[in-house]
N, C-alpha and C. Protein backbone atom coordinates (compact mmCIF):
# COMPACT_ATOMS: atom_id res chain seq x y z
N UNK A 1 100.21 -278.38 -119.31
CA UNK A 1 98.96 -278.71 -120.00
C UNK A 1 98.73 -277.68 -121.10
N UNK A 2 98.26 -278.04 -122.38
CA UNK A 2 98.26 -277.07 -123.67
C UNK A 2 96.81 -276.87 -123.36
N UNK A 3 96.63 -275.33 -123.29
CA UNK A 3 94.82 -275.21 -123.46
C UNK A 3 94.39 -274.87 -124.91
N UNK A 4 93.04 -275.70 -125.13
CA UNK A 4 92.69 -275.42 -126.45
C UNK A 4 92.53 -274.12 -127.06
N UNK A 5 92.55 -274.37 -128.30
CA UNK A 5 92.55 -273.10 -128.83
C UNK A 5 91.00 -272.85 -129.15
N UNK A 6 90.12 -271.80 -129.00
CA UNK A 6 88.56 -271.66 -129.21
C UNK A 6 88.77 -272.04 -130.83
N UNK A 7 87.43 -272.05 -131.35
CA UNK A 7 87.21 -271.96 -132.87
C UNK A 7 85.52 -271.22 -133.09
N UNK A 8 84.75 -270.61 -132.07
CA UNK A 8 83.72 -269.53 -132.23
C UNK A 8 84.01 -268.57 -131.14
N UNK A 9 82.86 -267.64 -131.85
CA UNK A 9 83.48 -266.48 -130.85
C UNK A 9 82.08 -265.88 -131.17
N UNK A 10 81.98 -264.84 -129.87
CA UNK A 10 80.33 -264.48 -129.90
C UNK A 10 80.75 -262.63 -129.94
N UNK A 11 80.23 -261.53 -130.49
CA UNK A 11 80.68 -260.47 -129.59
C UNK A 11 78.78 -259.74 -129.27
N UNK A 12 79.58 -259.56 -127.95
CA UNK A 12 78.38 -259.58 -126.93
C UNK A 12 77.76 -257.81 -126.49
N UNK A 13 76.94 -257.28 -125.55
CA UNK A 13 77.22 -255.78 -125.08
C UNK A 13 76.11 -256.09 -124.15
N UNK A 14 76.48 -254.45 -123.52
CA UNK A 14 75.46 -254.29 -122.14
C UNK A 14 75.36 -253.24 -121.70
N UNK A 15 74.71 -252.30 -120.95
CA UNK A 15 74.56 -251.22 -120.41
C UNK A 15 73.59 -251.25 -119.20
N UNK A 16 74.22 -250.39 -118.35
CA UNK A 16 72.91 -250.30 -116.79
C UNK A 16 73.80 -249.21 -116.00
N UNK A 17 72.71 -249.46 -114.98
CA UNK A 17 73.18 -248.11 -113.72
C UNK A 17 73.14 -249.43 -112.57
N UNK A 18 73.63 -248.71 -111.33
CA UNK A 18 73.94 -249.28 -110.40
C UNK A 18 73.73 -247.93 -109.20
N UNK A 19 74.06 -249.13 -108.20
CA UNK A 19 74.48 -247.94 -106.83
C UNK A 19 75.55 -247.65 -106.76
N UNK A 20 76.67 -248.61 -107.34
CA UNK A 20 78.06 -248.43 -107.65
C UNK A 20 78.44 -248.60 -109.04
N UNK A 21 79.84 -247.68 -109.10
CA UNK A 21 80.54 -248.35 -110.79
C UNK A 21 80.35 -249.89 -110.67
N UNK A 22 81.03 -250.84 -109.76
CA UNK A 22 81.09 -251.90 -110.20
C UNK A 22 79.26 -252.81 -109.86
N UNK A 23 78.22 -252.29 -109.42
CA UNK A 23 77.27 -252.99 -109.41
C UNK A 23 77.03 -252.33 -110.63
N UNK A 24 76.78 -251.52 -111.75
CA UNK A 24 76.72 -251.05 -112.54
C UNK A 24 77.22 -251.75 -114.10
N UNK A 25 78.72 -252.38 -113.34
CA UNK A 25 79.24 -252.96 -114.37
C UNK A 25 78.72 -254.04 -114.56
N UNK A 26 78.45 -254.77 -113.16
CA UNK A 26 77.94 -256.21 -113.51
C UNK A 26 76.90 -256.18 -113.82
N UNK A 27 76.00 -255.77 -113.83
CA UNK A 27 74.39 -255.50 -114.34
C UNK A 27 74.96 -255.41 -115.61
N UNK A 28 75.48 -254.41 -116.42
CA UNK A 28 75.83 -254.98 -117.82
C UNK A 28 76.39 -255.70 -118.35
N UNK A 29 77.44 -256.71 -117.84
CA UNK A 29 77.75 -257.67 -117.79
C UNK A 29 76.24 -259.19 -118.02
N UNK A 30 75.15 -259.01 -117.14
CA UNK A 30 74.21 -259.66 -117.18
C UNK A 30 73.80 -259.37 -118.65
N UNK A 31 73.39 -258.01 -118.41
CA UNK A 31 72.59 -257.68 -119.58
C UNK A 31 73.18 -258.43 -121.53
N UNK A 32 74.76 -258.35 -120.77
CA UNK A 32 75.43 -258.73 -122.13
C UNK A 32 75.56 -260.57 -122.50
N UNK A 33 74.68 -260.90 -121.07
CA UNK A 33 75.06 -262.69 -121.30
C UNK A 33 75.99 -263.24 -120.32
N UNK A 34 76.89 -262.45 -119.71
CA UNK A 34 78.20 -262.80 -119.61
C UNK A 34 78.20 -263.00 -118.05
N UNK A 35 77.35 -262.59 -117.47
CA UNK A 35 77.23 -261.84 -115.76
C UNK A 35 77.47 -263.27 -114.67
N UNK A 36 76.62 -264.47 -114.83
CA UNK A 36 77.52 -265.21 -114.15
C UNK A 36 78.96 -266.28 -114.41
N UNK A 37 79.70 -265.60 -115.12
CA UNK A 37 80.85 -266.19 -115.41
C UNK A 37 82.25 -265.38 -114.90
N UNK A 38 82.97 -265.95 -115.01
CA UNK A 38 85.23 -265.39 -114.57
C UNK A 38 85.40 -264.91 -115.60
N UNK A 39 85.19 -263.59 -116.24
CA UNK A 39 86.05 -263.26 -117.04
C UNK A 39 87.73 -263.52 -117.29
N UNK A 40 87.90 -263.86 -118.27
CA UNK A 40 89.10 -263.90 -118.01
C UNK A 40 89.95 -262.98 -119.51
N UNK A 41 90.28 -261.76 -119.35
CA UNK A 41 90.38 -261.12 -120.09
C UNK A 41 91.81 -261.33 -120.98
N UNK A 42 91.85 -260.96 -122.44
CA UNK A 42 92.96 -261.66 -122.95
C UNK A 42 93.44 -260.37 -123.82
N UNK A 43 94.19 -260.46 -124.58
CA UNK A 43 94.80 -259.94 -125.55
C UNK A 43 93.86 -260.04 -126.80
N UNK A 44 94.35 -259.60 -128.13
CA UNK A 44 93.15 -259.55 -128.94
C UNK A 44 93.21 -259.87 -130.16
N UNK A 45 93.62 -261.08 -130.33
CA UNK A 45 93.68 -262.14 -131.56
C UNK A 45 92.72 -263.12 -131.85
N UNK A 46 91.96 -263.28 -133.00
CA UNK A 46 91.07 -264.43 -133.36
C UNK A 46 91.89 -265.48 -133.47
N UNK A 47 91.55 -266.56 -133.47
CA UNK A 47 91.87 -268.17 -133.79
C UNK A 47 91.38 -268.01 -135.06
N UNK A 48 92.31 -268.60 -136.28
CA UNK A 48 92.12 -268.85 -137.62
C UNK A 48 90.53 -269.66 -137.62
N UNK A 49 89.96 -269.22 -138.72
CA UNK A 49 88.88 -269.79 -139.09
C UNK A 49 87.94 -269.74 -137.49
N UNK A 50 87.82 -269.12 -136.78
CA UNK A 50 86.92 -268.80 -135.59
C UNK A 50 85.63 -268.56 -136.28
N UNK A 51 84.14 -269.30 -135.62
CA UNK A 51 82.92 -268.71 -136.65
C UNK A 51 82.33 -267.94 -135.85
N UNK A 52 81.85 -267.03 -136.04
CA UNK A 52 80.70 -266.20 -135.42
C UNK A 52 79.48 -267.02 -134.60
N UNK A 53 78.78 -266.72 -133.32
CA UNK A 53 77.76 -267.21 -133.24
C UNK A 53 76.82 -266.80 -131.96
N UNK A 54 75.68 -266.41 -132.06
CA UNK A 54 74.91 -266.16 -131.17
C UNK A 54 75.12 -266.17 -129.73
N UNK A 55 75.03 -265.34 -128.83
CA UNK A 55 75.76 -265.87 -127.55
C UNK A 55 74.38 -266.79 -126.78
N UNK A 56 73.61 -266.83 -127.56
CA UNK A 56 72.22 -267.59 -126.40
C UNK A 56 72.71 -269.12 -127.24
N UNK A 57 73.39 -269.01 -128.07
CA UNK A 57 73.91 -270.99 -128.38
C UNK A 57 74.95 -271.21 -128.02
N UNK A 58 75.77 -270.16 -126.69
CA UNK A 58 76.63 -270.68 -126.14
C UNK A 58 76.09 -271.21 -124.86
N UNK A 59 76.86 -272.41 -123.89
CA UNK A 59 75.98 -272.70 -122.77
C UNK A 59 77.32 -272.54 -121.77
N UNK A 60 77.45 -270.93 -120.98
CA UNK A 60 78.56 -270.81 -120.41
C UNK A 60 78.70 -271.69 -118.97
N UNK A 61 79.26 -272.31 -118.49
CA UNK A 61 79.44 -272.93 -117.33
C UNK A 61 79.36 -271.85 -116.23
N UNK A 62 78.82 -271.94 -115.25
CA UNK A 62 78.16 -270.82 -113.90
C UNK A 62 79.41 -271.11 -113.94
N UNK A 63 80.32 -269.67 -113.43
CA UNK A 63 81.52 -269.56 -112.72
C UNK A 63 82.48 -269.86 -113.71
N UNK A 64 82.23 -270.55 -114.75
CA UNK A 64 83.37 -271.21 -115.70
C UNK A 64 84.63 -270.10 -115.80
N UNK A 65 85.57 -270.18 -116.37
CA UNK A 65 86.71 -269.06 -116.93
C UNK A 65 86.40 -268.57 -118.63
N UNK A 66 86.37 -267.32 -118.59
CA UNK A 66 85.53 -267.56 -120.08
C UNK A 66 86.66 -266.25 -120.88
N UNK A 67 87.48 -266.57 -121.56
CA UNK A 67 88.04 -265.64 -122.47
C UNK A 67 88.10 -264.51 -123.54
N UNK A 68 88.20 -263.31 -123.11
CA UNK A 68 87.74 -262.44 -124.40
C UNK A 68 88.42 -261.11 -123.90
N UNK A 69 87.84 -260.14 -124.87
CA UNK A 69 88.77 -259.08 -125.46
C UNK A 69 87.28 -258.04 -124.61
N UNK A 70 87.71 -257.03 -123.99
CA UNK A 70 86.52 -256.15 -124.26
C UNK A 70 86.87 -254.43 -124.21
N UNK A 71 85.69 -253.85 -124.28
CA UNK A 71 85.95 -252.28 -123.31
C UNK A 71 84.87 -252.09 -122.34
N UNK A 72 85.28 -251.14 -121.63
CA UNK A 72 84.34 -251.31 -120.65
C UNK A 72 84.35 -249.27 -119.87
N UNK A 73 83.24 -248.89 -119.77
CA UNK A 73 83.70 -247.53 -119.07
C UNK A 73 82.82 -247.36 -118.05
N UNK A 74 82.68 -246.63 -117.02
CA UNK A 74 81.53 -245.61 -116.22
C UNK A 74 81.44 -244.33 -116.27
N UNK A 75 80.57 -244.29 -115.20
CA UNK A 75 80.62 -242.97 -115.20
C UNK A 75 79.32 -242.45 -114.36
N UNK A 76 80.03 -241.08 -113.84
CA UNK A 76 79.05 -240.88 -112.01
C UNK A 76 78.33 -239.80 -112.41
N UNK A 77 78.37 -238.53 -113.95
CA UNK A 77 78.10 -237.92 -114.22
C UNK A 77 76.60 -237.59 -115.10
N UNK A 78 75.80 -237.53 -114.33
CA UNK A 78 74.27 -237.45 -114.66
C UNK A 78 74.24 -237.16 -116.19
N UNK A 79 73.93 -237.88 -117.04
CA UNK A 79 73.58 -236.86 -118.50
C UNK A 79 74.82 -236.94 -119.30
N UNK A 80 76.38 -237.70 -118.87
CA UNK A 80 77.12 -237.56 -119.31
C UNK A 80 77.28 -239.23 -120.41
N UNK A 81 77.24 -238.55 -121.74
CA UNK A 81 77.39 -239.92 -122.62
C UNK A 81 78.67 -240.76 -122.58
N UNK A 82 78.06 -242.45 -122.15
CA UNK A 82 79.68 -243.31 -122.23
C UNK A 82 79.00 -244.52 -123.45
N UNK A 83 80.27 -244.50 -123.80
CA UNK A 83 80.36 -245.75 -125.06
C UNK A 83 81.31 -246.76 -124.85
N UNK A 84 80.87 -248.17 -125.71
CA UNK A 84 82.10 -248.93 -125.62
C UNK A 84 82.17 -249.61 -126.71
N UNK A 85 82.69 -249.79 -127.71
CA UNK A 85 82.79 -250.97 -128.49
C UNK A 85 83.79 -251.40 -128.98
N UNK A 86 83.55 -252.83 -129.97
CA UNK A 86 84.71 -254.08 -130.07
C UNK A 86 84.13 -254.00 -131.75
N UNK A 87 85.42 -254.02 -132.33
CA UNK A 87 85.72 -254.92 -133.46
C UNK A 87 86.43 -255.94 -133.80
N UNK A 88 85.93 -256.78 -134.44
CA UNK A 88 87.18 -258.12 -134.96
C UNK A 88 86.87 -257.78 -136.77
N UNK A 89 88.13 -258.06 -136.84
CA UNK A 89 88.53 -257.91 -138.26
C UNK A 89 88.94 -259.72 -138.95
N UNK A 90 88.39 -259.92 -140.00
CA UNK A 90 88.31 -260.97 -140.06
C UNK A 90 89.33 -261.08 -141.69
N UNK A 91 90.23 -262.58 -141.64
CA UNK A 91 91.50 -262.39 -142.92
C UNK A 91 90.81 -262.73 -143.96
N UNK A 92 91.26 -262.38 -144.92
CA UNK A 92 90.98 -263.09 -146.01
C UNK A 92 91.31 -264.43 -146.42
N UNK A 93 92.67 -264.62 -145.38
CA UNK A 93 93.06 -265.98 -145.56
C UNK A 93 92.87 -266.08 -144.01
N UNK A 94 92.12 -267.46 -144.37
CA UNK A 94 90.93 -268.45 -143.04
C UNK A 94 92.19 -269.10 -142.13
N UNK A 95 93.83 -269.09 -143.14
CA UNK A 95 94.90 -269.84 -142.04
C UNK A 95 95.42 -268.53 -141.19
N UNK A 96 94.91 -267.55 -141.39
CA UNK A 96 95.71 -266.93 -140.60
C UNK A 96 94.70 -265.82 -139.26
N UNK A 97 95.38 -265.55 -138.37
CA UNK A 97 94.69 -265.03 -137.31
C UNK A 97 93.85 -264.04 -137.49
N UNK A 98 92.24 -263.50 -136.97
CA UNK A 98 92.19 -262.08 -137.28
C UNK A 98 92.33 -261.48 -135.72
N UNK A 99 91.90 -259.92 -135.91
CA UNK A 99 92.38 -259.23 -134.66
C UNK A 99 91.14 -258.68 -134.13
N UNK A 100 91.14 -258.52 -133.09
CA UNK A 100 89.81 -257.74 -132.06
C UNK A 100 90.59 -256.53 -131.55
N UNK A 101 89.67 -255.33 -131.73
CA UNK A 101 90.12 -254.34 -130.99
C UNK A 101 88.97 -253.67 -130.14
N UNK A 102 89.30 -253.10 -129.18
CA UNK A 102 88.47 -252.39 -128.14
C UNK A 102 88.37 -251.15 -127.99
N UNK A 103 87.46 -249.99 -127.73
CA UNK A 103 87.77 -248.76 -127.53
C UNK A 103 86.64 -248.43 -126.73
N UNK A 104 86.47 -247.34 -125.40
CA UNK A 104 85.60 -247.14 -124.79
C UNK A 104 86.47 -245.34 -124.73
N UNK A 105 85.36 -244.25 -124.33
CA UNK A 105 85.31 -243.30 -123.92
C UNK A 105 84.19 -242.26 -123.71
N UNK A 106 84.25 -241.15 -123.49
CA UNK A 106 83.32 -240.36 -123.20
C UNK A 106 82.91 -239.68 -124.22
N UNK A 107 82.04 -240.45 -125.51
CA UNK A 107 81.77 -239.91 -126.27
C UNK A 107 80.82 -240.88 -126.83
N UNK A 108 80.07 -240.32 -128.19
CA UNK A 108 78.94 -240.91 -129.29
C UNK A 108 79.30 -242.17 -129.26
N UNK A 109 78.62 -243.30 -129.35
CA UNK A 109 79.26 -244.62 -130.24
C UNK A 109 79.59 -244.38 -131.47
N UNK A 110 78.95 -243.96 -131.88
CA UNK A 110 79.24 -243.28 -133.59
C UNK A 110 80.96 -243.08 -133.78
N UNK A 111 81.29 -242.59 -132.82
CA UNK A 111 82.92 -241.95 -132.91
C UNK A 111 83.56 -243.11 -131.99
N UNK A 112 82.92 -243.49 -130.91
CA UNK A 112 84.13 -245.36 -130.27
C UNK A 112 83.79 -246.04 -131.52
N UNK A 113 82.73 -246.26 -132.54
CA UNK A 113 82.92 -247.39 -133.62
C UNK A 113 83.93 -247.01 -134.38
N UNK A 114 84.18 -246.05 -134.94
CA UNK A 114 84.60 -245.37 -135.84
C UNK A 114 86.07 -245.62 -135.64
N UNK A 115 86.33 -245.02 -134.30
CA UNK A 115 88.16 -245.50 -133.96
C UNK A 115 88.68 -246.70 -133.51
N UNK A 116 87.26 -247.92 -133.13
CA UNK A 116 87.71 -248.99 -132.85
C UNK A 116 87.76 -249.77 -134.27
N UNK A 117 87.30 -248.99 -135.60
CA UNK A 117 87.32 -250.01 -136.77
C UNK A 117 88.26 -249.52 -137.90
N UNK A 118 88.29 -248.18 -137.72
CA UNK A 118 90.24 -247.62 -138.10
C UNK A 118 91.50 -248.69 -136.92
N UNK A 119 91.14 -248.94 -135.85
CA UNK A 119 92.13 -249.41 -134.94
C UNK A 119 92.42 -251.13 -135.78
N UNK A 120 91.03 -251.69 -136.16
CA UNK A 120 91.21 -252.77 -137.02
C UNK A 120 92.05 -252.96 -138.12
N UNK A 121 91.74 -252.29 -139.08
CA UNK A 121 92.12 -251.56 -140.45
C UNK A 121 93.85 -251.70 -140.03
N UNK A 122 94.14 -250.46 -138.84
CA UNK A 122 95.17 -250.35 -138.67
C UNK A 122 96.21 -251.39 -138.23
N UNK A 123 95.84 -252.43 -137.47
CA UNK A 123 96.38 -253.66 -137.01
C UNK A 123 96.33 -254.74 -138.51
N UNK A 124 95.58 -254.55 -139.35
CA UNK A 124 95.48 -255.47 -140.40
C UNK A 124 97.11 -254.92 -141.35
N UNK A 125 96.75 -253.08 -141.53
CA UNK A 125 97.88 -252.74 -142.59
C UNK A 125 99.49 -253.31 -141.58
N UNK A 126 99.46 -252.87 -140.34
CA UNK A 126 101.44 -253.28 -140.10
C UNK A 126 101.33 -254.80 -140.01
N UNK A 127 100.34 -255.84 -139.70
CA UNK A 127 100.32 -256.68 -139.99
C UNK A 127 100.59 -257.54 -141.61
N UNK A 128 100.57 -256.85 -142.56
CA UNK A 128 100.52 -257.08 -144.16
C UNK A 128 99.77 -257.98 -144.49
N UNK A 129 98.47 -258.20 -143.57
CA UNK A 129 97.44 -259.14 -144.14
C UNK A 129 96.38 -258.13 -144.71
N UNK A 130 95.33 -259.56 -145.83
CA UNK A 130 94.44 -258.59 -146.42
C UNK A 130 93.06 -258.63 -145.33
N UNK A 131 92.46 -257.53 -145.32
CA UNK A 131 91.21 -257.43 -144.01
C UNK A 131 90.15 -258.23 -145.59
N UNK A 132 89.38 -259.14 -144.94
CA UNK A 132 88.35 -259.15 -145.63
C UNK A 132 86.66 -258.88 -144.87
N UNK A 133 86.77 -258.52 -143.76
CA UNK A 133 85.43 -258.05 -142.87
C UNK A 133 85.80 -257.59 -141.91
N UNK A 134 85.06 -256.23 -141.35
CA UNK A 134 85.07 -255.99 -139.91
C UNK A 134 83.44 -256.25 -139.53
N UNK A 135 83.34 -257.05 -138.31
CA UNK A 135 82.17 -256.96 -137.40
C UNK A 135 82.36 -256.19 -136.22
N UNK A 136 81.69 -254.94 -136.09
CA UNK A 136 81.36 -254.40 -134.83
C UNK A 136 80.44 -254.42 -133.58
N UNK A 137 80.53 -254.50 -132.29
CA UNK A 137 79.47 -254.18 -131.84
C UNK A 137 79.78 -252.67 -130.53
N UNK A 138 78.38 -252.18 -130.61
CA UNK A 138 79.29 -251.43 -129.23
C UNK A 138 77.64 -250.87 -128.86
N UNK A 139 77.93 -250.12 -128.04
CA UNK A 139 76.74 -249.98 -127.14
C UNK A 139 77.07 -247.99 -126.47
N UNK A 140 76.30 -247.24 -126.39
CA UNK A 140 76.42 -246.47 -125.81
C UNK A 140 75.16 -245.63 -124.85
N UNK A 141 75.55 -245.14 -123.77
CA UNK A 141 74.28 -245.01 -122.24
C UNK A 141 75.14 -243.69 -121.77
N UNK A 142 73.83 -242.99 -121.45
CA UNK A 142 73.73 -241.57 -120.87
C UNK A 142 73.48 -241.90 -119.57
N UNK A 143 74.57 -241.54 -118.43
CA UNK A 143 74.68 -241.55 -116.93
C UNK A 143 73.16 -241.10 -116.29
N UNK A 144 72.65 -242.16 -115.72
CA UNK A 144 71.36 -241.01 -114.95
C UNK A 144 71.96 -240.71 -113.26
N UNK A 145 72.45 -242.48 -112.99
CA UNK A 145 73.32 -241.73 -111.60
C UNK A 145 74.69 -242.58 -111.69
N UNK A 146 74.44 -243.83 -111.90
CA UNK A 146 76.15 -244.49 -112.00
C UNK A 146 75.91 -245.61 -113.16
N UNK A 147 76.65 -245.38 -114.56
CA UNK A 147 76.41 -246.49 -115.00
C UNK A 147 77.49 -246.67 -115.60
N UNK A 148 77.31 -247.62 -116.37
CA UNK A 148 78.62 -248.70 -117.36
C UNK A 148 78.12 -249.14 -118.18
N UNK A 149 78.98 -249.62 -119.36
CA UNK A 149 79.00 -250.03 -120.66
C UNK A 149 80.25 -251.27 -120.60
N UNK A 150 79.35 -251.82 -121.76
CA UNK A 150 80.55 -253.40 -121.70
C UNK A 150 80.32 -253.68 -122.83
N UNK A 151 81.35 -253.81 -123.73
CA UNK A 151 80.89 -254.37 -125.03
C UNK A 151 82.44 -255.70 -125.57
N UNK A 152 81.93 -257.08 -125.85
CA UNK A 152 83.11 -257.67 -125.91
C UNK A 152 83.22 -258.67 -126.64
N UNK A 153 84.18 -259.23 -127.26
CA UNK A 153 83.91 -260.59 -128.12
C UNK A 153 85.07 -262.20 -126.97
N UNK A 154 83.66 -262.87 -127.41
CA UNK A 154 84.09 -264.40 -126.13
C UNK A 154 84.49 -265.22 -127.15
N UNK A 155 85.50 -265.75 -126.75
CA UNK A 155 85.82 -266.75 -127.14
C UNK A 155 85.79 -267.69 -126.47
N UNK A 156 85.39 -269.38 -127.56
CA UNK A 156 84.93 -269.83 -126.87
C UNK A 156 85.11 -271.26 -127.95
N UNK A 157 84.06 -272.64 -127.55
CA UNK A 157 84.79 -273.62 -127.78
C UNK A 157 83.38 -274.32 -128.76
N UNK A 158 83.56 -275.08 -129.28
CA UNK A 158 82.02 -275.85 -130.03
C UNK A 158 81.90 -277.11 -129.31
């Protein structure tokens, strides 16, 4: 069976604490839209001509399988800053693919945007296409006792 190829794509984020990393994660997961669905995590290529679009005009199926690129971090350390964010780099030519990249660590968002949109840049130059946009999103949260960050772009179907 050939599965379709998406043609929108939403990029989404989230942040929370929990009693655990992973109740932590899924709380931002909620927070980002995404919380009752299967992630189903992919590699990090746009579909030519993919449009941007709100994730509250997507209508995800409870449980559905839902495809995308993300980063994601925790962290148990009171006071300690975590970030995560996603860029997609978009072609100048609409026939050809663009790229999503991810970066999460223990630092500013200021500095995960920064290397996740050089990481774009950089996938555009060995690629020899021309970049004509990067869209970012990312999100960053100071640990009070266990939290997580999720920041990601869905792909998805019209």
């Amino acid at each position: 069976m050939m599965v379709k190829t998406p043609n929108i794509y939403t990029l989404v984020k989230g942040a929370a604490e929990g009693h655990t990393r992973l109740n932590a994660f899924d709380k931002a997961l909620l927070e980002a839209g995404v919380g009752d669905t299967n992630l189903m995590r992919m590699s990090s290529i746009l579909p030519p001509a993919a449009e941007q679009v709100s994730v509250d005009s997507i209508d995800f199926p409870k449980g559905g399988l839902v495809p995308l690129a993300y980063a994601a971090i925790d962290g148990t350390t009171p006071g300690r800053l975590i970030s995560a964010a996603i860029a997609v780099g978009i072609p100048e030519d609409e026939s050809e693919t663009g790229v999503i990249m991810e970066f999460e660590d223990h630092a500013s968002l200021t500095t995960v945007e920064d290397i996740v949109r050089q990481m774009v840049i950089d996938a555009f130059d060995y690629r020899n296409r021309k970049l004509k946009e990067i869209k970012s999103i990312g999100i960053e949260h100071k640990v009070e006792r266990t939290g997580a960050v999720f920041a990601g772009a869905v792909l998805w179907y019209k």
